[in-house]
C-alpha atoms as a PDB file:
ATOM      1  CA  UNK A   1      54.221 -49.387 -24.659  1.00  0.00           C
ATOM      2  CA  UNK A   2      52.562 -48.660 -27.609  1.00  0.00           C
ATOM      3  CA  UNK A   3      54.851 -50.669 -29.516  1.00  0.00           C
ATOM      4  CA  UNK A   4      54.505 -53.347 -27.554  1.00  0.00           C
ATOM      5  CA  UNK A   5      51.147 -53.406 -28.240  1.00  0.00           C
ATOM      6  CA  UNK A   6      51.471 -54.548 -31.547  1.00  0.00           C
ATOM      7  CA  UNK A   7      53.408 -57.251 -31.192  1.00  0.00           C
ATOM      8  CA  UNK A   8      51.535 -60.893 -30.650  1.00  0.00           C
ATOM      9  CA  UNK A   9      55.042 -63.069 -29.281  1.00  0.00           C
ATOM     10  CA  UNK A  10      54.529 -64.745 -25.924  1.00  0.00           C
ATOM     11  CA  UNK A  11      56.758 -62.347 -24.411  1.00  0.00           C
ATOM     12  CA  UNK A  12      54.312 -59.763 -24.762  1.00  0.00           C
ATOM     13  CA  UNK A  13      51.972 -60.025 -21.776  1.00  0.00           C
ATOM     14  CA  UNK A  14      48.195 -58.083 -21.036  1.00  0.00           C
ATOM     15  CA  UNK A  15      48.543 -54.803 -20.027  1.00  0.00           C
ATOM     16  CA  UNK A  16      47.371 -51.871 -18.369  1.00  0.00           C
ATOM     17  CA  UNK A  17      47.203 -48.491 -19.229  1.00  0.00           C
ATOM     18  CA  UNK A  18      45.695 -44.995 -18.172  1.00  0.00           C
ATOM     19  CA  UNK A  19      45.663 -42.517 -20.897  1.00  0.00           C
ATOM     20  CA  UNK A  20      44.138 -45.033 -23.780  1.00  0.00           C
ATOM     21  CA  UNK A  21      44.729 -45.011 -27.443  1.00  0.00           C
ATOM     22  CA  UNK A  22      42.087 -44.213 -29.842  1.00  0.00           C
ATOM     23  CA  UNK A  23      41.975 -44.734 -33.425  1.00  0.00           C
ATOM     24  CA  UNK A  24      40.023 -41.936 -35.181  1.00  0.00           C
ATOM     25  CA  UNK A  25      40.103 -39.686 -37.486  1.00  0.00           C
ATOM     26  CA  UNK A  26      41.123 -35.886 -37.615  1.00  0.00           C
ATOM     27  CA  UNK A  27      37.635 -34.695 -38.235  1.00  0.00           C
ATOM     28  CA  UNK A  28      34.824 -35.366 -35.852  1.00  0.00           C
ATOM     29  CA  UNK A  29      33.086 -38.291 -37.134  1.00  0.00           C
ATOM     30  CA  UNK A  30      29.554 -38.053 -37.255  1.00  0.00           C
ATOM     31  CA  UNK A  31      26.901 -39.739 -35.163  1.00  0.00           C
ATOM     32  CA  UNK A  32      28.890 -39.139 -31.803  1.00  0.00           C
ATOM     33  CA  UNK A  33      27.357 -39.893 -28.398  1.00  0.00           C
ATOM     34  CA  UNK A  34      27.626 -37.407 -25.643  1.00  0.00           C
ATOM     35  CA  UNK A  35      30.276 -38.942 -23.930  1.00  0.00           C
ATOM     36  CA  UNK A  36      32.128 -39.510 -27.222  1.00  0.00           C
ATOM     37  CA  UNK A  37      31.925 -35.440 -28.616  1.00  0.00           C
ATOM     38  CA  UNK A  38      33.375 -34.611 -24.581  1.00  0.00           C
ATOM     39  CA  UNK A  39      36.299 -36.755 -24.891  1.00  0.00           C
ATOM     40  CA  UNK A  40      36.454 -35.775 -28.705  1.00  0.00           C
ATOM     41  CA  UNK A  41      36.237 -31.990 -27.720  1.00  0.00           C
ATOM     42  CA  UNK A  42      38.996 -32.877 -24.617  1.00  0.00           C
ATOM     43  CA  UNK A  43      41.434 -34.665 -27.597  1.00  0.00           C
ATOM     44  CA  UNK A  44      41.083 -31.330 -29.962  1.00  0.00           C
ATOM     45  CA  UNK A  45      41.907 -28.963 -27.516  1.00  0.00           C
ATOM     46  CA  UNK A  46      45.009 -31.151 -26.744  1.00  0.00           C
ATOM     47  CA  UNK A  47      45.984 -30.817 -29.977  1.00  0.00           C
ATOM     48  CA  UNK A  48      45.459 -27.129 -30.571  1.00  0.00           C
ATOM     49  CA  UNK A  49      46.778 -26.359 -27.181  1.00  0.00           C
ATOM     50  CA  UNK A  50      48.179 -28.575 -24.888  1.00  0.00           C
ATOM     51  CA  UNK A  51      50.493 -30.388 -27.250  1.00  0.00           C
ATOM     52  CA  UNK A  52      53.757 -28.599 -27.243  1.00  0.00           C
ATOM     53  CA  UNK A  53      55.873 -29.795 -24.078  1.00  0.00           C
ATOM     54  CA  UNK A  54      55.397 -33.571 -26.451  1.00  0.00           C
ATOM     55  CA  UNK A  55      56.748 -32.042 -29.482  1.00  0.00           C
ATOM     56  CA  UNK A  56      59.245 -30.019 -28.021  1.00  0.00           C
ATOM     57  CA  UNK A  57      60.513 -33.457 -26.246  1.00  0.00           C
ATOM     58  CA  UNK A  58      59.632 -35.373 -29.410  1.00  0.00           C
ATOM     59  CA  UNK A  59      61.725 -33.080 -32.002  1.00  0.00           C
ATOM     60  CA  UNK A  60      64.565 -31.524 -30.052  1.00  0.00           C
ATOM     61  CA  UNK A  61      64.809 -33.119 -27.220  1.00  0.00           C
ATOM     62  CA  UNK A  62      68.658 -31.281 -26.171  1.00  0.00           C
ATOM     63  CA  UNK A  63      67.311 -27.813 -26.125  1.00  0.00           C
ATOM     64  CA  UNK A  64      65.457 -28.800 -22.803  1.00  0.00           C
ATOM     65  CA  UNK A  65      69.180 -28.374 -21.668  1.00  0.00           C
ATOM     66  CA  UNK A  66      68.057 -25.219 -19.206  1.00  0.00           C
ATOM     67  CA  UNK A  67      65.463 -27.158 -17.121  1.00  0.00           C
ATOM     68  CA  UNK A  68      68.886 -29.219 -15.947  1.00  0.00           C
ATOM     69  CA  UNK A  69      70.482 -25.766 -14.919  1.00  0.00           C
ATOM     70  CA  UNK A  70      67.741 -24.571 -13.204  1.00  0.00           C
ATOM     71  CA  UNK A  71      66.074 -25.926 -10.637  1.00  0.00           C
ATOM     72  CA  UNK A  72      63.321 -23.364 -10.750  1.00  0.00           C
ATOM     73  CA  UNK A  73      63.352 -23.876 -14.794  1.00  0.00           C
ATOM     74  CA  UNK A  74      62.681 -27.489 -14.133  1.00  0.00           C
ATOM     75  CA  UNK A  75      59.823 -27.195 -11.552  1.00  0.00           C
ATOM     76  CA  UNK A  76      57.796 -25.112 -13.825  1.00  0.00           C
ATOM     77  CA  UNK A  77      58.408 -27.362 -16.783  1.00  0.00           C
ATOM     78  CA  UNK A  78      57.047 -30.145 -14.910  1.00  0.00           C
ATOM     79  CA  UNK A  79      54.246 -28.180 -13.191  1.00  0.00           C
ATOM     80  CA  UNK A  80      52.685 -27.041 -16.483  1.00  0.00           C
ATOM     81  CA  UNK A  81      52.301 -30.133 -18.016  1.00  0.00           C
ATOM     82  CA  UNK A  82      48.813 -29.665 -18.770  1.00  0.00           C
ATOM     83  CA  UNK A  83      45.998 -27.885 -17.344  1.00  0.00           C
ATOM     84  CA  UNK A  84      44.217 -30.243 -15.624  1.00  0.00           C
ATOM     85  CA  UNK A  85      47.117 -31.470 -13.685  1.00  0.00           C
ATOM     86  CA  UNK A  86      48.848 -27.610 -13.458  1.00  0.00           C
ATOM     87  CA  UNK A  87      44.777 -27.116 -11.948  1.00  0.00           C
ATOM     88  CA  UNK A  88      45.307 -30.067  -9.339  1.00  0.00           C
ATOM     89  CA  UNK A  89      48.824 -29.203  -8.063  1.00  0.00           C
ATOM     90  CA  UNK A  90      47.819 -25.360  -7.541  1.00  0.00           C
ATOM     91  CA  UNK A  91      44.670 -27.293  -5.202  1.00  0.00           C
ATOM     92  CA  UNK A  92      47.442 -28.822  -3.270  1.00  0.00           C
ATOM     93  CA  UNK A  93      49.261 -25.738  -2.941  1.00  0.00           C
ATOM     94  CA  UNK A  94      46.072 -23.624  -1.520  1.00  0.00           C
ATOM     95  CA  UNK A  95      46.039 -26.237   0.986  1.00  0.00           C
ATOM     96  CA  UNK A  96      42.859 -28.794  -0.507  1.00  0.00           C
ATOM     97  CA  UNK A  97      43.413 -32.393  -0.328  1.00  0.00           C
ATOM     98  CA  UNK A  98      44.071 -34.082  -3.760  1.00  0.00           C
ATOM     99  CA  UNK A  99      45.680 -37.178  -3.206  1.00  0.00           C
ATOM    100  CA  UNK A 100      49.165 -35.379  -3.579  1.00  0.00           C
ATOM    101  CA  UNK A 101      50.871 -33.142  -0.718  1.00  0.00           C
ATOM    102  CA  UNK A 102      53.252 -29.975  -1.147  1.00  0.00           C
ATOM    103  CA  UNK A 103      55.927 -32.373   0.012  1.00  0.00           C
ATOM    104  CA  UNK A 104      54.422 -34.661  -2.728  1.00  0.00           C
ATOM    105  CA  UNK A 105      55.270 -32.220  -5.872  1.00  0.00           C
ATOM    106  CA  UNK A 106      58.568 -31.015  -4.299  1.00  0.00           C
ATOM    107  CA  UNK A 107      59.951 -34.346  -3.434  1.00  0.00           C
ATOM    108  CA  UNK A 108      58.859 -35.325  -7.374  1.00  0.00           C
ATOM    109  CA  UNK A 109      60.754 -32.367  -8.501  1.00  0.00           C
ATOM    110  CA  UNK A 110      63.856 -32.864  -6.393  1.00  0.00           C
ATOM    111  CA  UNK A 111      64.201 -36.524  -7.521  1.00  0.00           C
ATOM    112  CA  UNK A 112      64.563 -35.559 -10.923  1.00  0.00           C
ATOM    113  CA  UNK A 113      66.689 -32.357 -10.065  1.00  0.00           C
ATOM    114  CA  UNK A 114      69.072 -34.107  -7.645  1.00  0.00           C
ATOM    115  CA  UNK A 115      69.662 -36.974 -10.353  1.00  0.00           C
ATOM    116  CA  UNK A 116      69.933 -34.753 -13.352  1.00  0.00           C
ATOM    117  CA  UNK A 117      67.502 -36.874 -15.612  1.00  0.00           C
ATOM    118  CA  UNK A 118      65.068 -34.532 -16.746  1.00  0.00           C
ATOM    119  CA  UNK A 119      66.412 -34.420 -20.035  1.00  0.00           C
ATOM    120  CA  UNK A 120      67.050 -37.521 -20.001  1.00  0.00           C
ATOM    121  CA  UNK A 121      63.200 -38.628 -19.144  1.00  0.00           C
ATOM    122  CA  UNK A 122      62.089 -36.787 -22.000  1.00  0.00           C
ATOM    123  CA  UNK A 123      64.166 -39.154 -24.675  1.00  0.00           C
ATOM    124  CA  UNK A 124      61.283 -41.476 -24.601  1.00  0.00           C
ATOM    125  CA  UNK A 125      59.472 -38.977 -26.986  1.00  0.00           C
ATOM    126  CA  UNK A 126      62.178 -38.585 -29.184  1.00  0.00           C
ATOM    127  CA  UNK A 127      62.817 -42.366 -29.304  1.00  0.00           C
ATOM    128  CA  UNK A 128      58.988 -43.277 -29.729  1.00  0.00           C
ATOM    129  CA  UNK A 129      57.895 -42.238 -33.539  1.00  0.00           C
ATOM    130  CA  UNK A 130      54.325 -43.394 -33.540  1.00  0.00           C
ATOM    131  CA  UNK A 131      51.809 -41.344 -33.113  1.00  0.00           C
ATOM    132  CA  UNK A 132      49.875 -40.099 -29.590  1.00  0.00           C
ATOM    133  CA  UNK A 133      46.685 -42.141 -29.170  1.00  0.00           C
ATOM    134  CA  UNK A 134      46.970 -44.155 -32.577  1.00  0.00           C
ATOM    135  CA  UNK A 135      47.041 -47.664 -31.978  1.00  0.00           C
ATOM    136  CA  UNK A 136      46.524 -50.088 -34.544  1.00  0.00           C
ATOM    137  CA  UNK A 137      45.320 -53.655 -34.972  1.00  0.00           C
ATOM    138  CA  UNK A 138      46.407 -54.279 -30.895  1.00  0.00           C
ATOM    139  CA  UNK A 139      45.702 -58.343 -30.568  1.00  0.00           C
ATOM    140  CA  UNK A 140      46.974 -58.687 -26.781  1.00  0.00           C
ATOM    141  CA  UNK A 141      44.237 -57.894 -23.890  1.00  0.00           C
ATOM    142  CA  UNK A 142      43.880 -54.983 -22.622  1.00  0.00           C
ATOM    143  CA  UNK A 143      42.584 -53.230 -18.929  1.00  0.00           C
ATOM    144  CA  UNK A 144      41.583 -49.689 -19.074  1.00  0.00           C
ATOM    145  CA  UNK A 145      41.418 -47.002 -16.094  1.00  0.00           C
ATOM    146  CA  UNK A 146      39.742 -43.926 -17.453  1.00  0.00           C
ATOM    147  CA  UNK A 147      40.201 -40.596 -14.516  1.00  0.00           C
ATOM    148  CA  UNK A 148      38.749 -37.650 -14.666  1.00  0.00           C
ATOM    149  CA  UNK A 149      41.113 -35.408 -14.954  1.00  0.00           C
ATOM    150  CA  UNK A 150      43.284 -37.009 -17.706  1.00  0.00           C
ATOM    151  CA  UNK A 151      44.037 -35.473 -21.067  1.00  0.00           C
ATOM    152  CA  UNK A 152      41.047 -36.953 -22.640  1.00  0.00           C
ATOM    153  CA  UNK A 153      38.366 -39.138 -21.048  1.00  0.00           C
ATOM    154  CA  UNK A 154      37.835 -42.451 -23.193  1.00  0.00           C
ATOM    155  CA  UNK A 155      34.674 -43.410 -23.737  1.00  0.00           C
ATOM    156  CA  UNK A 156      33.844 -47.562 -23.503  1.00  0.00           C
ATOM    157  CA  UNK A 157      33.141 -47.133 -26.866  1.00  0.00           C
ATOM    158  CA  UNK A 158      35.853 -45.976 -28.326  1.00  0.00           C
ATOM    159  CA  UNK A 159      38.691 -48.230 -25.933  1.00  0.00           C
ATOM    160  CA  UNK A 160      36.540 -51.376 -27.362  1.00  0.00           C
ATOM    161  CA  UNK A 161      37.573 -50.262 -30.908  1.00  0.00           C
ATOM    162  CA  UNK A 162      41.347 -49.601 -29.735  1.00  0.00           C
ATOM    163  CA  UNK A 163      41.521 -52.605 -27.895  1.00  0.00           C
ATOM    164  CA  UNK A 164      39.373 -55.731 -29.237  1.00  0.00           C
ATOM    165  CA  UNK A 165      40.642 -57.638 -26.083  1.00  0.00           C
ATOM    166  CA  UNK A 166      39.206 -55.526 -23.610  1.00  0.00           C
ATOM    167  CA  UNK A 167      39.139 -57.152 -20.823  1.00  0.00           C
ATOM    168  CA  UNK A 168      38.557 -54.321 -18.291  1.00  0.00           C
ATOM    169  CA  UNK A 169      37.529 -50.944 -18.375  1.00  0.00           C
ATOM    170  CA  UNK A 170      36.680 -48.735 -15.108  1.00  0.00           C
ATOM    171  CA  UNK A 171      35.473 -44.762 -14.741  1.00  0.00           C
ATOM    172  CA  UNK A 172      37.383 -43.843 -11.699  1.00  0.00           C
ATOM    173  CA  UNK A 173      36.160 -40.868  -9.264  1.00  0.00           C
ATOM    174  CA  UNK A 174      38.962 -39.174  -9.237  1.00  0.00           C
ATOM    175  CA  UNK A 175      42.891 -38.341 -10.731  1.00  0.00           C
ATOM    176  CA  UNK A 176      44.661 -37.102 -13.578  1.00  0.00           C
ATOM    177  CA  UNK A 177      47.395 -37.271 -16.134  1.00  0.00           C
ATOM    178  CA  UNK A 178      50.038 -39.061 -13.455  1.00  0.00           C
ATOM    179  CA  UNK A 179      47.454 -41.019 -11.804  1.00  0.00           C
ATOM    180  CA  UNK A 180      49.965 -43.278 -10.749  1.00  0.00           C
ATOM    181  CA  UNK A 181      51.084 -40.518  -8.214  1.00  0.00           C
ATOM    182  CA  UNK A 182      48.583 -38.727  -7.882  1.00  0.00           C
ATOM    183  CA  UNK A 183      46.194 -41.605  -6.863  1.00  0.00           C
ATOM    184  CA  UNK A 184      48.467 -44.433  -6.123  1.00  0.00           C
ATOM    185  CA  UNK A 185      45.882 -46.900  -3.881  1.00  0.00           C
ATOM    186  CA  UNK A 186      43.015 -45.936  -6.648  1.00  0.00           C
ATOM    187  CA  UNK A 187      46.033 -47.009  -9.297  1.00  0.00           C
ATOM    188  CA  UNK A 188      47.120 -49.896  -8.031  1.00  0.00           C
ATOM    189  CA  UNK A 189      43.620 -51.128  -6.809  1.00  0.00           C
ATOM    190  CA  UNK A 190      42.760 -50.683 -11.068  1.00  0.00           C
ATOM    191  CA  UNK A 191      45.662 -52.377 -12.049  1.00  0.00           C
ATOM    192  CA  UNK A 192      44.800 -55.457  -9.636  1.00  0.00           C
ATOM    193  CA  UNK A 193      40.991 -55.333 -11.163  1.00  0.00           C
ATOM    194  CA  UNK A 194      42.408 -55.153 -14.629  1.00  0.00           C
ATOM    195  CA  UNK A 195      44.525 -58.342 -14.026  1.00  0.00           C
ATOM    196  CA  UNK A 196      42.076 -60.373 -11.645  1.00  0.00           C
ATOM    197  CA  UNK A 197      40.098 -62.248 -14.526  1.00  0.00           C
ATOM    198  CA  UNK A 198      43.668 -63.420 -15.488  1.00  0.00           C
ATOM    199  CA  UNK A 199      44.454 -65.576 -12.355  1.00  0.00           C
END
C-alpha cells in the first residue's frame, strides 16, 4: 500500500488504512501536544522493542522456515505479534469478550498452518523496502481509523500532515493491530464512513 500511495495515475483509487503513516523525525520534536508525546512515546517503544518479528521478516525472511514445521512454532509466532494484541488474545483465552473467540485465534492459526503460507505471508516485508510509517508527499485521499489498541495511536494532527487529502479520520472505542479481525462490523462500518463522502 504504501507504494501505492505515492503514485497519482487514475488507477490509483482513495484508500483506507488502520495503522497510519507518519512522517517525523527520530527525535521527539518539540512543542508536542498530549495526544501527540502518547502516540510518540507508543512509536519509540515500537522501535526499541516491538520491532523485531518486521525485521526478522524484512531481512531473512527463509529462516522463519520452523514456524512451517511446527504447528505449535507457528501459533506462538503469530500470537506474540505485539503486546497489545498478545494482551487481547490472552483476554479471549481467560474467557472475556473481545470481539475475537478461542475458535477465532485457532481457526486463524489453522488457516495458515493447513495451507503452509506462513512463510510465505511474511514475503511482503521482504518485498516492501520503504520504511514503517514514512510516507511521503501522498497526493490521493485518504480515510483514517485510529483503535486503541494499535501499535501507535495517530493523532489528527499528525495523519493531516501524512495525508493532505484527509478525507476521514475516526477514534474508534475499541480494537487493535488486526482490527480487521478483531473488530470486523467496527472495520467495515469505518471503511464505509471513510468512502461515503465519495458517492
Amino acid at each position: 500500500m504504501q507504494s501505492q500511495t505515492h503514485e497519482t495515475t487514475p488507477a490509483v483509487r482513495p484508500f483506507h488504512i488502520n495503522v497510519p503513516e507518519e512522517d517525523l523525525d527520530e527525535l521527539p520534536p518539540s512543542g508536542l501536544s498530549a495526544e501527540e508525546k502518547g502516540a510518540w512515546d507508543q512509536l519509540d517503544f515500537f522501535y526499541k522493542h516491538g520491532l523485531g518479528y518486521a525485521q526478522e521478516m524484512m531481512n531473512r525472511p527463509q529462516t522463519l522456515y520452523a514456524i512451517a514445521d511446527s504447528s505449535v512454532g507457528l501459533a506462538a509466532w503469530m500470537l506474540d505479534h505485539d503486546a497489545r494484541s498478545q494482551a487481547l488474545i490472552a483476554r479471549v483465552f481467560n474467557g472475556q469478550p473481545e470481539g475475537l473467540t478461542r475458535d477465532d485465534v485457532l481457526d486463524n492459526v489453522t488457516l495458515y498452518w493447513l495451507t503452509n503460507t506462513a512463510v510465505s505471508s511474511a514475503r511482503l516485508y521482504w518485498e516492501s523496502k520503504l520504511a514503517f510509517f514514512a510516507p511521503k508527499g501522498v497526493a490521493i485521499p485518504a480515510a483514517v481509523s485510529v483503535f486503541p489498541d494499535e501499535i501507535y495511536a495517530a493523532p489528527r494532527s499528525w495523519a493531516e500532515k501524512a495525508y493532505p487529502k484527509l478525507i476521514h479520520y475516526n477514534r474508534l472505542p475499541k480494537g487493535g493491530h488486526f482490527a480487521a479481525w478483531e473488530q470486523p462490523e467496527l472495520f467495515s462500518e469505518e471503511v464505509r464512513a471513510g468512502f461515503r463522502s465519495l458517492r
